[in-house]
Structures are given as structure tokens and as C-alpha cells.
C-alpha atoms as a PDB file:
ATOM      1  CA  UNK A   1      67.521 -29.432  20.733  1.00  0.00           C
ATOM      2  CA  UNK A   2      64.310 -28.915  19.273  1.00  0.00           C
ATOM      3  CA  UNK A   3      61.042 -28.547  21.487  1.00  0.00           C
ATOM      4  CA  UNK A   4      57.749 -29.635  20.898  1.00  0.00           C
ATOM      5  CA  UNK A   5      54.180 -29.843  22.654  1.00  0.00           C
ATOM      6  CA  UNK A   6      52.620 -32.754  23.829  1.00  0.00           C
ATOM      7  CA  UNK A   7      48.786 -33.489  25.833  1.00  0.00           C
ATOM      8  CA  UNK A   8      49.450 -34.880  29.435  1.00  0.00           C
ATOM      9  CA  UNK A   9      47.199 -35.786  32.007  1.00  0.00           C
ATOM     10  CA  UNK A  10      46.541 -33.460  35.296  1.00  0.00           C
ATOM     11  CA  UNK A  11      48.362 -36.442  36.868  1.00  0.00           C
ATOM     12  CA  UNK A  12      51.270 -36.085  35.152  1.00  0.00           C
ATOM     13  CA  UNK A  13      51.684 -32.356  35.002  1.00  0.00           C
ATOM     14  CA  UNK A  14      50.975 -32.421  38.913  1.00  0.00           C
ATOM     15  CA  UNK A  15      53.587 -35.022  39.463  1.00  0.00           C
ATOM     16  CA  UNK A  16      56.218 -33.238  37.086  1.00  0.00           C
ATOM     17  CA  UNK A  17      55.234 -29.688  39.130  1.00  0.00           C
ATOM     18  CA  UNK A  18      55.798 -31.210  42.619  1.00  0.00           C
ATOM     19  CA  UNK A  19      58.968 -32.604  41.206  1.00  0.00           C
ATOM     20  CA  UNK A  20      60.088 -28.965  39.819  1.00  0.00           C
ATOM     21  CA  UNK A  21      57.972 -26.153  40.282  1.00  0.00           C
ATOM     22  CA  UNK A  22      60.595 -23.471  42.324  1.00  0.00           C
ATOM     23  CA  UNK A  23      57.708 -22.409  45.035  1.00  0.00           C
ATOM     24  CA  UNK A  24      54.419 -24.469  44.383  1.00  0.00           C
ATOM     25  CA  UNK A  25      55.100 -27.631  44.242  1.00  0.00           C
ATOM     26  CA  UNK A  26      51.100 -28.653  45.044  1.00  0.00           C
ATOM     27  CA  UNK A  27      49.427 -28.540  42.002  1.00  0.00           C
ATOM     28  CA  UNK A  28      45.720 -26.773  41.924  1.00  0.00           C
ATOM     29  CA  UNK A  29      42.978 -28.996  42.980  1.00  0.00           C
ATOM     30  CA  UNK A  30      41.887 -29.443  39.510  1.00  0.00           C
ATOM     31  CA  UNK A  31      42.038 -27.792  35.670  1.00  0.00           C
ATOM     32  CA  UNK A  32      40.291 -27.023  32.319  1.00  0.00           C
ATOM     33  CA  UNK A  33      43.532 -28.608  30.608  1.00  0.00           C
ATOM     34  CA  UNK A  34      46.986 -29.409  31.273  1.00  0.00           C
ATOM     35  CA  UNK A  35      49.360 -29.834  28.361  1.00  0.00           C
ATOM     36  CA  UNK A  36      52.998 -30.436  28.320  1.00  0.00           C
ATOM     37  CA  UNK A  37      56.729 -29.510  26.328  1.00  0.00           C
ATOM     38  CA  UNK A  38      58.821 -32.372  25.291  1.00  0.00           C
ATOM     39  CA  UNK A  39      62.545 -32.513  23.354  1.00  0.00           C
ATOM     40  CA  UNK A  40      63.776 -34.915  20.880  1.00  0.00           C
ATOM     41  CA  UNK A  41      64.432 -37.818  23.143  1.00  0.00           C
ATOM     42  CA  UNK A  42      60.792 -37.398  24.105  1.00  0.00           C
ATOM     43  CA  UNK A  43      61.552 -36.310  27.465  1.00  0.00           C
ATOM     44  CA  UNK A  44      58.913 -33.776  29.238  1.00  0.00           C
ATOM     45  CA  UNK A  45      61.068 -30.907  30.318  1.00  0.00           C
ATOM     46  CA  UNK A  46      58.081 -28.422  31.399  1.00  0.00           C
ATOM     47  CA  UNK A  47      54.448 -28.417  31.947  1.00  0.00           C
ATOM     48  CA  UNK A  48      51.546 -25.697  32.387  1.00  0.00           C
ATOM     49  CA  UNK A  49      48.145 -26.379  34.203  1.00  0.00           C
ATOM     50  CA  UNK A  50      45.576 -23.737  33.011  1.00  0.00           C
ATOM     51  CA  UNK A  51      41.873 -23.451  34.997  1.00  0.00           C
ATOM     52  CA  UNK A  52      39.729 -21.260  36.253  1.00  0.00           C
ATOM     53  CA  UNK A  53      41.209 -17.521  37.553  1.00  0.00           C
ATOM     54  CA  UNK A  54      41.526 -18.151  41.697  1.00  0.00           C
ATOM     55  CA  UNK A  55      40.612 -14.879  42.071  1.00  0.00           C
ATOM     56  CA  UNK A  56      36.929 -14.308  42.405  1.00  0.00           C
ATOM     57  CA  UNK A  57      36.867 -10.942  40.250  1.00  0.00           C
ATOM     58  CA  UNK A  58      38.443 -12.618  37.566  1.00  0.00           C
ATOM     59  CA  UNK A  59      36.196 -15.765  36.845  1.00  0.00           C
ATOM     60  CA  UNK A  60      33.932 -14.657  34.452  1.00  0.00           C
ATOM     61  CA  UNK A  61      33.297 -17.544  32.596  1.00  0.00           C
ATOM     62  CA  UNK A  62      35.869 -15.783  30.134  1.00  0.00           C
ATOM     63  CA  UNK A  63      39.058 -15.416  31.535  1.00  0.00           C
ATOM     64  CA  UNK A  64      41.279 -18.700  32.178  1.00  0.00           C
ATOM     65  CA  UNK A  65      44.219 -18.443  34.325  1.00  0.00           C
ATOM     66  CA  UNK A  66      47.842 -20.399  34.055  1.00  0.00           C
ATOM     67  CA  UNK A  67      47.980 -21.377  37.847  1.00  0.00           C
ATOM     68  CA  UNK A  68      51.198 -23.115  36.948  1.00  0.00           C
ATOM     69  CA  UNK A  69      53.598 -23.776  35.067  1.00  0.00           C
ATOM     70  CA  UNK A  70      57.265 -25.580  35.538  1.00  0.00           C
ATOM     71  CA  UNK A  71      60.276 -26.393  33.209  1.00  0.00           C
ATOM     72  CA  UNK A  72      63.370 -28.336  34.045  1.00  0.00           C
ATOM     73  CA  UNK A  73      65.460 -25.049  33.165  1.00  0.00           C
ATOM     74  CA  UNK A  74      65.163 -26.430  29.198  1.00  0.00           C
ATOM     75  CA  UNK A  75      65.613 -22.927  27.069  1.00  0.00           C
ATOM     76  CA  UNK A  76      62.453 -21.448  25.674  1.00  0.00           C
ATOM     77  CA  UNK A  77      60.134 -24.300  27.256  1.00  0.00           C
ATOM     78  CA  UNK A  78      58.633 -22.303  29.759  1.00  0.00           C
ATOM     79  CA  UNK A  79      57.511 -19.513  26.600  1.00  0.00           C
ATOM     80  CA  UNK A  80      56.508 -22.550  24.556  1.00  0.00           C
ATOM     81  CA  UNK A  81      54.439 -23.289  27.215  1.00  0.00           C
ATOM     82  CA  UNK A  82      52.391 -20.195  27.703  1.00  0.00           C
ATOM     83  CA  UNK A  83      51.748 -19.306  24.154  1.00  0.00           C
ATOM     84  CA  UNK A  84      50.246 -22.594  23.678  1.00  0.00           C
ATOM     85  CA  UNK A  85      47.995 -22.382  26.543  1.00  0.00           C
ATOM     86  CA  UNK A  86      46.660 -18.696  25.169  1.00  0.00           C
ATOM     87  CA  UNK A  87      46.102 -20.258  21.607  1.00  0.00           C
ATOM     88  CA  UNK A  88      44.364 -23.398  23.265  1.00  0.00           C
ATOM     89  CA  UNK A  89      42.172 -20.706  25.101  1.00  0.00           C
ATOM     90  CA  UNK A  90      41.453 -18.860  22.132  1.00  0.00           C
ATOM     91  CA  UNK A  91      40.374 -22.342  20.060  1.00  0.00           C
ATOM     92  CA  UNK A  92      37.950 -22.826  22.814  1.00  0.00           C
ATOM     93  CA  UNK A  93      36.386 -19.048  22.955  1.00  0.00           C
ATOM     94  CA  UNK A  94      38.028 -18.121  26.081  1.00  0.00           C
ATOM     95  CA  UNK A  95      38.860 -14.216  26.283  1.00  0.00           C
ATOM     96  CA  UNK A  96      41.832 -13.626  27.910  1.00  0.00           C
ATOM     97  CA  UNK A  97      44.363 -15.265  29.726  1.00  0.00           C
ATOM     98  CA  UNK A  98      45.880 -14.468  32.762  1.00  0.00           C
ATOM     99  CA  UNK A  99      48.864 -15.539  35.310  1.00  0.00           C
ATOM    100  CA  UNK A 100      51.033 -14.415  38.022  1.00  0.00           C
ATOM    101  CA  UNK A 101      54.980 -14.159  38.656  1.00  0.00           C
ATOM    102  CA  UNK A 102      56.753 -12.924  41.747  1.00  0.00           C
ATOM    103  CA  UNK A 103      58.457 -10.242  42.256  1.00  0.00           C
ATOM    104  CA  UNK A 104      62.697 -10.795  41.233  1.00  0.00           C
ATOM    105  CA  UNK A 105      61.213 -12.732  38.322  1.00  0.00           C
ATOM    106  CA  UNK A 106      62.007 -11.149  34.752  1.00  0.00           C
ATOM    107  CA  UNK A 107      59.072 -12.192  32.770  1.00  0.00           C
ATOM    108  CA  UNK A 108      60.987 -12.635  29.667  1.00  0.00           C
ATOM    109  CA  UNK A 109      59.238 -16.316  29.234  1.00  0.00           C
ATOM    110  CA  UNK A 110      55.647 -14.230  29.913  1.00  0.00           C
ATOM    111  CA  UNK A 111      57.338 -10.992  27.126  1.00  0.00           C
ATOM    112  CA  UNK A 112      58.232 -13.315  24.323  1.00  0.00           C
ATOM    113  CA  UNK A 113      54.574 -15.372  24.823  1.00  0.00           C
ATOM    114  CA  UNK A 114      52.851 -12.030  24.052  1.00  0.00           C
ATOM    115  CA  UNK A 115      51.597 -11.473  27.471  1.00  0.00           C
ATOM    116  CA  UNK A 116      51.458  -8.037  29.020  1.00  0.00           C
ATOM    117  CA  UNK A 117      51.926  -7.026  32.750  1.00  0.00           C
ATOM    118  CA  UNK A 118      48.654  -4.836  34.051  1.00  0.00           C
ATOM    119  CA  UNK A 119      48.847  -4.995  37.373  1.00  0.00           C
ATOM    120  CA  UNK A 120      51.049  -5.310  40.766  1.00  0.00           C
ATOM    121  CA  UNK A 121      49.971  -7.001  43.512  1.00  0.00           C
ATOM    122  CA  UNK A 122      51.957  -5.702  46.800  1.00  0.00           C
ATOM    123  CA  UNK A 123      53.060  -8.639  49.354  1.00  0.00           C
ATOM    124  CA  UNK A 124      50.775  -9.331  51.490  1.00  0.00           C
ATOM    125  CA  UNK A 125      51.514 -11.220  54.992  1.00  0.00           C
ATOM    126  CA  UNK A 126      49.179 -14.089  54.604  1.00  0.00           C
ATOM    127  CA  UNK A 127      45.906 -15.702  53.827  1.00  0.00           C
ATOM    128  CA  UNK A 128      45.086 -16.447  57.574  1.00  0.00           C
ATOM    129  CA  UNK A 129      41.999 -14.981  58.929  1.00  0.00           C
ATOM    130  CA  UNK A 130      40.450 -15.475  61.776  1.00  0.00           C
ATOM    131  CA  UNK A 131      36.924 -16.275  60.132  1.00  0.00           C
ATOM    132  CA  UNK A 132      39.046 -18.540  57.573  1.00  0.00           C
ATOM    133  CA  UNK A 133      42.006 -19.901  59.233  1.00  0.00           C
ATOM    134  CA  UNK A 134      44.856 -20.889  56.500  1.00  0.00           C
ATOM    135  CA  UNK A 135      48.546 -22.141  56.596  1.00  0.00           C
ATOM    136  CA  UNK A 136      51.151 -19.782  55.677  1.00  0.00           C
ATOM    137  CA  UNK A 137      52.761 -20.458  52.153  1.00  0.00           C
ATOM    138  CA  UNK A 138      56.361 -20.043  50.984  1.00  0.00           C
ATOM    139  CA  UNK A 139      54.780 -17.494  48.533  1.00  0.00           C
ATOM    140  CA  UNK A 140      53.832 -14.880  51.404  1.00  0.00           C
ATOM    141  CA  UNK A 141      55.332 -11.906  51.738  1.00  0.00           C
ATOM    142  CA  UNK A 142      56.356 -12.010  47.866  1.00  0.00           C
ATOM    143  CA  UNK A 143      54.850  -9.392  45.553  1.00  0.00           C
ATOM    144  CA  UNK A 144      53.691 -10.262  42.774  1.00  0.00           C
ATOM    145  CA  UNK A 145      52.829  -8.935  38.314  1.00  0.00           C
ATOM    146  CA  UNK A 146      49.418  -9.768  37.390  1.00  0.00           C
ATOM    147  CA  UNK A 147      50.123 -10.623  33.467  1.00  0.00           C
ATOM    148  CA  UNK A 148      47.775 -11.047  30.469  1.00  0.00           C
ATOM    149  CA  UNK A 149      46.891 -11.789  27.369  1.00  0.00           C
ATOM    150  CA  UNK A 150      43.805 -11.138  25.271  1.00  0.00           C
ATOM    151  CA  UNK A 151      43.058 -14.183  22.782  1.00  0.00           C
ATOM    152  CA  UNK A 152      39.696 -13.176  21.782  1.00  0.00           C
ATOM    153  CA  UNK A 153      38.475  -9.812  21.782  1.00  0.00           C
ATOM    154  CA  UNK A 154      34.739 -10.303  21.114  1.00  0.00           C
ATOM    155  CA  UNK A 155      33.944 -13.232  23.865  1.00  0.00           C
ATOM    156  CA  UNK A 156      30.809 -13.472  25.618  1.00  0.00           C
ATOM    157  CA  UNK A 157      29.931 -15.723  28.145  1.00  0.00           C
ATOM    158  CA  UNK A 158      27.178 -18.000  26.669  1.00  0.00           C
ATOM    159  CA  UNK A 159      24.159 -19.056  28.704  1.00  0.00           C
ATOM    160  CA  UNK A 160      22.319 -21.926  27.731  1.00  0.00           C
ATOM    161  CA  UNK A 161      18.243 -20.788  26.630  1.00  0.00           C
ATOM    162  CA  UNK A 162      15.401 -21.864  29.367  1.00  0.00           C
ATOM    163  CA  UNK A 163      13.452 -24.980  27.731  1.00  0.00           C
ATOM    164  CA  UNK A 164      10.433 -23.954  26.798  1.00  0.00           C
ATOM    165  CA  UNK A 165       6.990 -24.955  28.486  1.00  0.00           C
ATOM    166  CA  UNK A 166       4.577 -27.334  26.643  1.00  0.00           C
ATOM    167  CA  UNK A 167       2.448 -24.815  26.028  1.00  0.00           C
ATOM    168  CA  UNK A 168       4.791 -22.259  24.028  1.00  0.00           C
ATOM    169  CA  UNK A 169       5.648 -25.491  21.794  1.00  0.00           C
ATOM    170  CA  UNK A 170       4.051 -25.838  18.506  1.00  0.00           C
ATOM    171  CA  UNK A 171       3.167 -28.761  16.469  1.00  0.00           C
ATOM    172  CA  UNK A 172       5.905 -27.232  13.959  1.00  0.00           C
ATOM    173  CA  UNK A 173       8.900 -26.854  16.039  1.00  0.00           C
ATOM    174  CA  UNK A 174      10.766 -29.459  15.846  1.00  0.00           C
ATOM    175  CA  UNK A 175      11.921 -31.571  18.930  1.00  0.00           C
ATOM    176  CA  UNK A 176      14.809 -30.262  21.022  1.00  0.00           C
ATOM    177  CA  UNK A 177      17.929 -32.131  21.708  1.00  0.00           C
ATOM    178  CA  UNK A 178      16.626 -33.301  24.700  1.00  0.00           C
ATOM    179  CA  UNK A 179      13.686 -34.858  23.812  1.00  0.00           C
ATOM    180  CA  UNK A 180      12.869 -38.413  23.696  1.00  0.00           C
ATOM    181  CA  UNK A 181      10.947 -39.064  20.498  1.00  0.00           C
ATOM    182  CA  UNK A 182       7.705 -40.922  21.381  1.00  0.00           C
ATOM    183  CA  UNK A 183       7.486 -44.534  19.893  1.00  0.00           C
END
């Protein structure tokens, strides 16, 4: 059965991950873009939702993270899935890519998507602190492989330019994009 990918709505890749995502089956509370794997009956059999890195020291403005992705079990969806999302990042200037799997996990689907582990996360016990009190998850306790993959080696963060004041403007610049022309 042949695979191919297919744009779906947060909606729909939240609904599909509650219905089959193994240990997180709440999606993220929101995305840069969610996109989806369907076979040749047109049936979704797996879906990734990429944003922004959860962990502070990763979001750079640069670095998008895969903060999840779920397949029925359909062979070679779940790869499908994350090499798409690193070329999507790379078409929109993004530098890297990164994403998570627990410990007992193989990685194979991460492997054959070009990604690379760099890191290991030890389990920790929880999130709950007594400044920030949090529920415990099914995911605590579970170490985990911090996993990446560079799309974009030359990336910088662009920051938009100050507008200038009236009195740095000449007559011969010509009007900004944000200017109304006068009538």
C-alpha cells in the first residue's frame, strides 16, 4: 500500500492523536503546522504536529520541535511523517528540528528520517513544584533521546528594522509598506 502526505487541520491531527497517540493523547495547545500521512483508500493512518521547542533553551526563533506525532501502526508512516516535517521546516528557513522519544523506543522511524540522537534526558519524577503545582503525567519517570535534525545550516533569526522617524526620511525614499499614501 502506497503512502502519501496530505495538509490537515490542528483539529484533525489533535483528534486523530487523542484517538492513537501511545502516551499523549492531549495534543499541544497549539502549532506552526500540522500535516498528515494517508494510503490509497485515502484513509489518514498517522499525523505529526510541529511548533515551537517546549523547552525554553531551545526556542530560538530557529529551532521547531515535533511535539507529536502518531500512526495507526501503518509501516513507514511514522518516518514519512518526520522527514516531511524537517523539509517543511527547511522551506520556511527554520534551522533545525528537534523531538523526543522515550526510553525502550528504537528510533528507527527518527534513523531512517535523517535525524540524529544528541542528547539523553534522565527520568525525572515530575513537573510538580511547589511554586508551580502540576499533575503528574503517564510520561514521568520515563527517560527520554533528545533527537535532531539540521535543515538549514546558515539560519538566522530575522528581526524586523525599527521604522524610521520623520525626520531621518527624505523626500527620495520612497514610502514604506506601511504607509498610507496621502490623497
Amino acid at each position: 500500500m502506497s503512502l502519501r502526505l496530505v495538509p490537515v487541520t490542528y483539529t484533525t491531527a489533535a483528534g486523530f492523536n487523542q484517538m492513537w497517540h501511545r502516551t499523549h493523547e492531549k495534543a499541544p495547545p497549539g502549532h506552526k503546522f500540522s500535516l498528515g500521512v494517508a494510503n490509497d483508500l485515502d484513509v489518514l493512518v498517522g499525523v505529526a504536529i510541529v511548533g515551537r521547542p517546549v523547552a525554553r533553551e531551545f526556542d530560538d526563533g530557529l529551532t521547531l520541535e515535533v511535539n507529536r506525532a502518531a500512526t495507526d501502526g501503518t509501516r513507514n508512516a511514522n518516518s514519512m511523517l518526520y522527514g516531511a516535517a524537517a523539509r517543511a521546516a527547511q522551506a520556511l528557513g527554520f534551522g533545525k528540528v528537534i523531538t523526543y522519544n522515550q526510553d525502550g523506543e528504537s528510533g528507527a522511524s527518527l534513523r531512517a528520517a535523517g535525524y540524529h540522537a544528541v542528547a539523553e534526558r534522565k527520568a525525572r519524577p515530575g513537573w510538580d513544584m511547589p511554586g508551580r503545582p502540576r499533575e503528574n503525567r503517564a510520561s514521568d519517570n520515563v527517560g527520554r533521546l533528545l533527537w535532531e535534525r539540521v535543515v538549514n545550516d546558515c539560519a538566522r533569526a530575522w528581526e524586523a528594522p525599527s521604522r524610521p522617524d520623520d525626520a531621518e526620511r527624505s523626500g527620495a525614499m520612497p514610502p514604506a509598506l506601511w504607509e498610507v499614501p496621502a490623497s
